[in-house]
Structure formats: C-alpha cells, structure tokens
Protein backbone atom coordinates (compact mmCIF):
# COMPACT_ATOMS: atom_id res chain seq x y z
CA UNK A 1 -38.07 -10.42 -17.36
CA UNK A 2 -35.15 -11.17 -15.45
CA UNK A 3 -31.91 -8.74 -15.72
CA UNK A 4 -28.72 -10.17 -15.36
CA UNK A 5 -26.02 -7.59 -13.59
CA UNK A 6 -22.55 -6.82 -15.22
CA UNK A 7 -19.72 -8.49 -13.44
CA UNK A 8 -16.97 -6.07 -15.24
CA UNK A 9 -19.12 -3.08 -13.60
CA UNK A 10 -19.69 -4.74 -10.24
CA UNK A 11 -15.76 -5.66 -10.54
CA UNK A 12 -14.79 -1.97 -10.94
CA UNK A 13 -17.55 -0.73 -8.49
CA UNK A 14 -15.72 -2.78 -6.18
CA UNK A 15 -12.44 -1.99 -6.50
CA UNK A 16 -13.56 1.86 -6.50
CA UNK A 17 -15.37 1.74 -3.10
CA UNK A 18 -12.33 -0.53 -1.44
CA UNK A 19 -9.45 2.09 -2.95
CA UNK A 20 -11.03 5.39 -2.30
CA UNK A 21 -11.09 6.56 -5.83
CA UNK A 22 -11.26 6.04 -9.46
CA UNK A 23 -7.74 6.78 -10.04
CA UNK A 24 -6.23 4.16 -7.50
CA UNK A 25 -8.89 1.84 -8.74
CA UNK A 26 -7.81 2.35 -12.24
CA UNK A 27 -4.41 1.17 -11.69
CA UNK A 28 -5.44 -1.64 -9.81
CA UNK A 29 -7.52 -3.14 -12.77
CA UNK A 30 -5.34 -2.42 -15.75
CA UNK A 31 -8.00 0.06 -17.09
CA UNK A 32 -7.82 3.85 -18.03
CA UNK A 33 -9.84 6.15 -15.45
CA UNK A 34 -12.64 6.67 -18.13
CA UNK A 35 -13.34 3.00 -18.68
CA UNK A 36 -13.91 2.41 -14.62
CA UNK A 37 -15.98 5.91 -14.86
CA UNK A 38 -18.08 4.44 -17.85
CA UNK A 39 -18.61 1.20 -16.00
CA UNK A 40 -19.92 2.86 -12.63
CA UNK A 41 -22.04 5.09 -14.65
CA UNK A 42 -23.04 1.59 -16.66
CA UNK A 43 -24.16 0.27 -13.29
CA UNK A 44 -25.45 3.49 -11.70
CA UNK A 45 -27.93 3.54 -14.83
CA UNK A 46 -28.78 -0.12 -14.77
CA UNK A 47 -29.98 0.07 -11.03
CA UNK A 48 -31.23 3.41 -11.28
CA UNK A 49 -29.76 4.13 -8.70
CA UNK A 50 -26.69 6.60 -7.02
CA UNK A 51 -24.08 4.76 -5.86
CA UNK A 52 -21.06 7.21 -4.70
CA UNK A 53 -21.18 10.52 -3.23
CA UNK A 54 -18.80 12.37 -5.47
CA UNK A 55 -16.47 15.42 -3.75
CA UNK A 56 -13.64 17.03 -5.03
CA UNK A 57 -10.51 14.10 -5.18
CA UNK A 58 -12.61 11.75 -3.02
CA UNK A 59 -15.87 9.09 -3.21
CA UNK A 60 -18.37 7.86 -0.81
CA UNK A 61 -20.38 5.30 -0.87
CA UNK A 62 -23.96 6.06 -0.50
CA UNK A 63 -26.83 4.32 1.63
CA UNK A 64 -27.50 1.96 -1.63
CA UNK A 65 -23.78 1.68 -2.59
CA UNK A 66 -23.23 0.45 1.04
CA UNK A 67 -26.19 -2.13 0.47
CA UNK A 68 -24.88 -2.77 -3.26
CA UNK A 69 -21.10 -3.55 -1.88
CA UNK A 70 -22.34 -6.75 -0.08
CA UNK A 71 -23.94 -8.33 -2.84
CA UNK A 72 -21.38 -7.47 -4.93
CA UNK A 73 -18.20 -8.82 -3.29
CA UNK A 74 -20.73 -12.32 -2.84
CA UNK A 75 -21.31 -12.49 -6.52
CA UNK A 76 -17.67 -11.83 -7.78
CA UNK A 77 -16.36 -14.25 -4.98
CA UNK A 78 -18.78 -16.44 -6.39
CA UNK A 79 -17.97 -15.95 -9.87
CA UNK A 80 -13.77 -16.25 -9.68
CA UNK A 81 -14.69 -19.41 -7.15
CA UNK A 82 -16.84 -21.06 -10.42
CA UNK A 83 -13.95 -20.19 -12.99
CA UNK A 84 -11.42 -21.36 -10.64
CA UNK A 85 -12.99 -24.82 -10.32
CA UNK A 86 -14.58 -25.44 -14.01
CA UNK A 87 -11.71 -24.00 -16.01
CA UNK A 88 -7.67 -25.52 -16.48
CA UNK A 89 -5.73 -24.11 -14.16
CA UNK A 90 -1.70 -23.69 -15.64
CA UNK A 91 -0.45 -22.51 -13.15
CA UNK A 92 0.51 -23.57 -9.30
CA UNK A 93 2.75 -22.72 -7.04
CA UNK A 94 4.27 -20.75 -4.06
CA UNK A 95 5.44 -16.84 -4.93
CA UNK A 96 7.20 -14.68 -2.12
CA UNK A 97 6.75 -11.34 -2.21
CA UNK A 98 8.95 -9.32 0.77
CA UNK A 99 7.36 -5.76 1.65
CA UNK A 100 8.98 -3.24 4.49
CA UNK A 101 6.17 -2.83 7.36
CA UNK A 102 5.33 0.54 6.66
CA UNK A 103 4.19 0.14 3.08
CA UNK A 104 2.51 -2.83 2.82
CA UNK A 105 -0.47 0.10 2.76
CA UNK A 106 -2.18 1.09 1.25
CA UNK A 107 -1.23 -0.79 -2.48
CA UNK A 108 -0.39 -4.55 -0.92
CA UNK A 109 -3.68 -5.91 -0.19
CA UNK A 110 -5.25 -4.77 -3.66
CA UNK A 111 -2.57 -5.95 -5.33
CA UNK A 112 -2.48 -9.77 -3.73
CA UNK A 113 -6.07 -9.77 -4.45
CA UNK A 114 -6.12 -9.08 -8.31
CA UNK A 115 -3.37 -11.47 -8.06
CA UNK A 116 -5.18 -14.29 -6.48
CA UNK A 117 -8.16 -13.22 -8.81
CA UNK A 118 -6.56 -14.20 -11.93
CA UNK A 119 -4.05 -16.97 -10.98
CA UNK A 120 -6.17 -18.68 -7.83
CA UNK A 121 -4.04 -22.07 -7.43
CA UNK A 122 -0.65 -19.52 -7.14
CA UNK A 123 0.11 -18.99 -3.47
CA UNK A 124 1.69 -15.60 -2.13
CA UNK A 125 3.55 -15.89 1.04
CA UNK A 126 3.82 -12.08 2.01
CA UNK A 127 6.90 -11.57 4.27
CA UNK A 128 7.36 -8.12 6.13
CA UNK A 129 10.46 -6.79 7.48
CA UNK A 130 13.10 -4.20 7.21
CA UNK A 131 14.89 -3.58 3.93
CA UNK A 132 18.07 -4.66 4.31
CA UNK A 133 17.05 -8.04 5.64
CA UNK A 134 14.53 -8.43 2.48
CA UNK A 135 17.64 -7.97 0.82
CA UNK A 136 19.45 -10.38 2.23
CA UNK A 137 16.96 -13.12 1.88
CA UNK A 138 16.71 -11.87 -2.17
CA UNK A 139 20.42 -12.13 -3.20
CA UNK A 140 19.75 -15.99 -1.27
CA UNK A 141 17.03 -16.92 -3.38
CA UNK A 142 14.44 -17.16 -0.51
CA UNK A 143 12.63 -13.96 -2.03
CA UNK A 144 11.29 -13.90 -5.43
CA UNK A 145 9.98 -10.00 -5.22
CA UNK A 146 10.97 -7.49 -2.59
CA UNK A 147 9.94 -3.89 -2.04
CA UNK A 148 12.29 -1.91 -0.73
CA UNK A 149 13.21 1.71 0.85
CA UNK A 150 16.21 3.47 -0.17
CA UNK A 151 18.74 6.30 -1.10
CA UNK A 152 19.64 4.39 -4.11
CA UNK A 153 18.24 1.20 -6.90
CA UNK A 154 21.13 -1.06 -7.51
CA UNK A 155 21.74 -2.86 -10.52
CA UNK A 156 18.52 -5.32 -11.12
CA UNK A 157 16.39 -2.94 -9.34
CA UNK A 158 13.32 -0.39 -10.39
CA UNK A 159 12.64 2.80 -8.81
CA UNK A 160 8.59 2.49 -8.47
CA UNK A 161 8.66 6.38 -6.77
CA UNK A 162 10.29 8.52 -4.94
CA UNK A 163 8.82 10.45 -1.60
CA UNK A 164 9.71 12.50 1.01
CA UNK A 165 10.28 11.20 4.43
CA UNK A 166 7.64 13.10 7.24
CA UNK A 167 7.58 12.88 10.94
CA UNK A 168 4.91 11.57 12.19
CA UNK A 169 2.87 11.93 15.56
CA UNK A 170 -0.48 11.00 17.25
CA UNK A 171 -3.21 13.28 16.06
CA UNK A 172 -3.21 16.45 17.31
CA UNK A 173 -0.33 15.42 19.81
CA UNK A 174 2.48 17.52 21.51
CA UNK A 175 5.23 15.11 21.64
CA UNK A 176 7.19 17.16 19.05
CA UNK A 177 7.03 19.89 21.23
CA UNK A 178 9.70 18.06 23.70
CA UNK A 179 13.13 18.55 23.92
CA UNK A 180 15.24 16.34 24.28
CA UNK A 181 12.70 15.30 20.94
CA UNK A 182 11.94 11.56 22.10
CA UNK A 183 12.20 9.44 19.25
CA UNK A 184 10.44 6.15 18.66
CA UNK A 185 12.47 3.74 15.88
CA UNK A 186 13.01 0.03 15.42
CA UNK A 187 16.76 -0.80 16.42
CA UNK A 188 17.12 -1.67 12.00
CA UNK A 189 14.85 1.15 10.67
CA UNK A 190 16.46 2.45 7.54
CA UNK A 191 15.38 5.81 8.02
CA UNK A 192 16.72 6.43 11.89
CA UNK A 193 20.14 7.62 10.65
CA UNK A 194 18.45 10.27 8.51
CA UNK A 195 16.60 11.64 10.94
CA UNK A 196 18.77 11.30 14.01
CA UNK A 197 22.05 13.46 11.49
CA UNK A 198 18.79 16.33 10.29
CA UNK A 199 18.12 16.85 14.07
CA UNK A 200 21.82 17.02 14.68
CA UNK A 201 22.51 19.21 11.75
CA UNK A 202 19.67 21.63 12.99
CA UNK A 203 20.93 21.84 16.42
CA UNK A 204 17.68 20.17 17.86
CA UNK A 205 18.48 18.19 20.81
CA UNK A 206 17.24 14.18 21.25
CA UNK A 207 16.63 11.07 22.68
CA UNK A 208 15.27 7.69 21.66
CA UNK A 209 12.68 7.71 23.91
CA UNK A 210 11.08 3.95 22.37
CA UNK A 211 13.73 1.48 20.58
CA UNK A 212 12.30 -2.17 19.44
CA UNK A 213 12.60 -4.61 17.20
CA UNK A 214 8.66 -4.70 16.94
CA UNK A 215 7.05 -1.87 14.48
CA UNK A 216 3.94 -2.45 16.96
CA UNK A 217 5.85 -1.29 20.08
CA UNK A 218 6.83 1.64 17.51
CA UNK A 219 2.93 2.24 16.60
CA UNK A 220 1.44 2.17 20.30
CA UNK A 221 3.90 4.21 21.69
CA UNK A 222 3.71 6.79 18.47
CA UNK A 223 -0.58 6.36 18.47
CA UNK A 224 0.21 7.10 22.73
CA UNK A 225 1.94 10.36 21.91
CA UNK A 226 4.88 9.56 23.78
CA UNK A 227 7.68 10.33 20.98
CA UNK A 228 7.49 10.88 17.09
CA UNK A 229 8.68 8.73 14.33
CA UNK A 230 9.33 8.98 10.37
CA UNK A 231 7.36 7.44 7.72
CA UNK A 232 7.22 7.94 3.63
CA UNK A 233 5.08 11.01 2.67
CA UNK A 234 1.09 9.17 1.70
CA UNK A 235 1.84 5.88 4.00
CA UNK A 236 0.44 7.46 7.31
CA UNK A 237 -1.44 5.11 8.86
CA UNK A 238 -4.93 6.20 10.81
CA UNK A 239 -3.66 5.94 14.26
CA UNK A 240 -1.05 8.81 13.55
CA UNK A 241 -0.99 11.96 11.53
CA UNK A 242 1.77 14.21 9.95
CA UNK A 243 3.18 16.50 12.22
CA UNK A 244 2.33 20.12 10.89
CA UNK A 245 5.29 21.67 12.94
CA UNK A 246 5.50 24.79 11.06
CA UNK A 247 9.55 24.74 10.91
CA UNK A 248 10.02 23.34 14.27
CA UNK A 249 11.61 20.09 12.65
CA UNK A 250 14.42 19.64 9.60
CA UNK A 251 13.13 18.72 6.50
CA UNK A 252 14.12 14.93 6.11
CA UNK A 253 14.93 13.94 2.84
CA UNK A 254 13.01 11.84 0.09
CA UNK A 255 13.48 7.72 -0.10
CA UNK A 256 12.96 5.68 -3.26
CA UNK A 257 10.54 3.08 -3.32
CA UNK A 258 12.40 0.12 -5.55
CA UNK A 259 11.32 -3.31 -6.59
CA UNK A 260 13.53 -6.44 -7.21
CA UNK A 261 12.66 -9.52 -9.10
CA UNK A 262 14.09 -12.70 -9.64
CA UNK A 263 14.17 -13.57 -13.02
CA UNK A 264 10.91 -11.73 -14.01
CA UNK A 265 11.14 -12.64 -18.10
CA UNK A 266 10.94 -16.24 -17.15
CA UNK A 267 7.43 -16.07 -14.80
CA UNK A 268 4.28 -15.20 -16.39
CA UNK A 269 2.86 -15.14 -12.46
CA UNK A 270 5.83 -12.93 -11.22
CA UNK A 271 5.84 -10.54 -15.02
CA UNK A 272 1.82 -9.97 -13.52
CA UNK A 273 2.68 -8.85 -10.12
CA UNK A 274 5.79 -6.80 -10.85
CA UNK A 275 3.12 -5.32 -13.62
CA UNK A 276 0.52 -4.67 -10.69
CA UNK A 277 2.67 -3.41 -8.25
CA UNK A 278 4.12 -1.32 -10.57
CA UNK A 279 0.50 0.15 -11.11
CA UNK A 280 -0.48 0.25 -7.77
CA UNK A 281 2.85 2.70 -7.37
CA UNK A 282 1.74 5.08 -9.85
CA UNK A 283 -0.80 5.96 -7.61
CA UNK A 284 0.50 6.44 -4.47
C-alpha cells in the first residue's frame, strides 16, 4: 500500500536544513522547538531513515537528508502552488519592506518566504539601503516596514535586539595589524562615526583606506584584506570573519536593531510580517 508523506514534517524538515538549526527554524514557523523536533523525528521514523547529523548547537544534513531536501522543496512548492490556485485568495497587493545591507542575513530571505507561503498574490518589494535614507522614505509613505540600525527607537518604533558592533576582516588577514588602521566604510554608514571617535579615543592612528557608496566595493576590498570594517555581532558574512585582535582594537559599542510600521493594526499582511520578523529576531 501506498504511504502518503507529511507535508507539516517535510515543511519543518525544510526550514531546519535551510536555517541551520531547530531553534532558528522554530521561529521561522510559529512553532515551539519541541513541535519541529517531534515532526523531524515524525519523518525520520516514517522513512526509516537519519536525516541530520546532530552536534552540539549545530545540524547536518546527511547523505539521505541531502537526497530527501530535493524532493521535499518540489512537493511543498507543489503543494502552496495547488492551494494558491484552487483556493480564494483575499488578499493582493504590493508591501515594501526597507532592510540596511548588512542584515538582510541571515533572517530576510526566510522571512519573505513564509510570507509569500501564506499570502502568495501579496508582492514584497525588498529595498536595501542605509538607515537613515529608509527613514526618510518611511516618514514619506514610500516604505510600509523598515529595519533599521541605531543608538536609539523613536516613538512608533520596536527594538527587535540589541548587539554589539565587531570589526571585521578577511579570514585570517593582517590588515588590522596596519597603522595608519585603513578603514573600508560607505560614505553614509551609520556606524563609521563610532568607530572612527573609539580609534581616536584609544589613540590608534587611521585612514579610510576604501570609501564608496557601494557596500560591494566595501565587501571586495574587506574579503581582499586591504582594510577592516564594522558589522553587528552574528551578521558576518562568509567572505569575512571577526577580527580576534586580542585588545589591539577599542571595543565599539552595541546598536539596536528597530522595526517601523505603517499602520500595522490596520494590515492583516503587514500584522504577519512585523510578527515574523519579529521571530526571526529572537533568534539572531
């Protein structure tokens, strides 16, 4: 007899194997960690079969998860695609949702998806740029959520988290060895003035080495290990590493990580994302 597989499992098992872990994953769905765990143990059981390699704070996929994770993202595609087209659809549209750069990663993508998942006729124009212009465009009205980066939340706002500020470097690169320290920032970074008065303050001399108005000018240079650059603690991306400068560097201080939305109570599509992304923050 035919067995039929359980989309909530293979829903979870995907969301799992694309966040790196049951906790991120967890947030991501709305669930509790133990419900996701039940489900991939659901699944594991079903298939007899392992799916993950389980270390301490981490998952792998193994050889059958990696051969499961095909299938899997075909039949949920498959599935939302059906329900899109045979059910009513209420709502339609056009959200935008205004991100800084440097954290559209890791929480963004997941979050647009489950979006897109449940309300499939909404479109989300993601816009990506520096926080005081996303703030700009919000008190116009051409924004209906932004992320942004800050010392403060003003009235409206929600602090999501607050993180320490890192330098950053290529891996296992000797840039921030160099003095004058060359620096690498975008001419409207928020966090330049930070770290230009902590190198002041610490009697470190510098020079901006790299100055654009492109964060991929910033990146290659960075990933090149001609000068260092700052970033929020957990939003390293894989090019670049944290610079483990024993002392060598201030201490930079932390940023909050604060969401606007325009008029949230009155959207059930923009009450969902400010609920995800929300979510997604609790992990990062």
């Amino acid at each position: 007899m035919a067995r039929n597989m359980d989309m909530t499992a293979l829903r979870s098992f995907v969301a799992v194997a694309d966040a790196g872990g049951v906790t991120r994953a967890a947030g991501l769905l709305n669930l509790t960690q133990s419900a996701v765990s039940m489900q991939l143990k659901r699944l594991e059981e079903a298939l007899d079969l392992s799916l993950f390699e389980r270390a301490h704070r981490t998952v792998n996929l193994t050889a059958s998860g990696e051969q499961l994770l095909g299938y899997a993202r075909k039949m949920l595609s498959l599935n939302d695609e059906a329900l899109s087209r045979l059910t009513a659809q209420e709502f339609e549209g056009e959200i935008t949702l205004g991100v800084p750069h440097d954290i559209v990663y890791p929480a963004i993508p997941q979050v647009l998806r489950r979006l897109h998942e449940m309300y499939p006729r909404i479109r989300v124009q993601l816009l990506s740029s520096f926080t005081r212009a996303l703030k700009g465009q919000f008190d116009r009205g051409e924004v209906d959520v932004i992320l942004t980066t800050e010392d403060h939340c003003d009235p409206g706002g929600k602090i999501l988290c607050e993180k320490p500020l890192i330098w950053l470097g290529a891996p296992g690169g000797q840039a921030w060895r160099q003095r004058p320290l060359r620096l690498a920032f975008e001419k409207n970074c928020i966090f330049r003035k930070g770290a230009i008065e902590a190198l002041d303050a610490a009697g470190i001399p510098w020079e901006m080495g790299v100055e654009s108005n492109s964060s991929r000018t910033i990146d290659a240079s960075v990933s090149a290990d001609l000068a260092v650059h700052v970033m929020i603690e957990g939003s390293e991306p894989d090019y670049a590493e944290r610079i483990a400068h024993g002392g060598a560097l201030p201490e930079l201080r932390t940023t909050k990580v604060n969401m606007y939305a325009r008029n949230p109570d009155k959207s059930e599509v923009i009450t969902e994302l400010t609920g995800l992304i929300e979510q997604a923050w609790k992990t990062f």
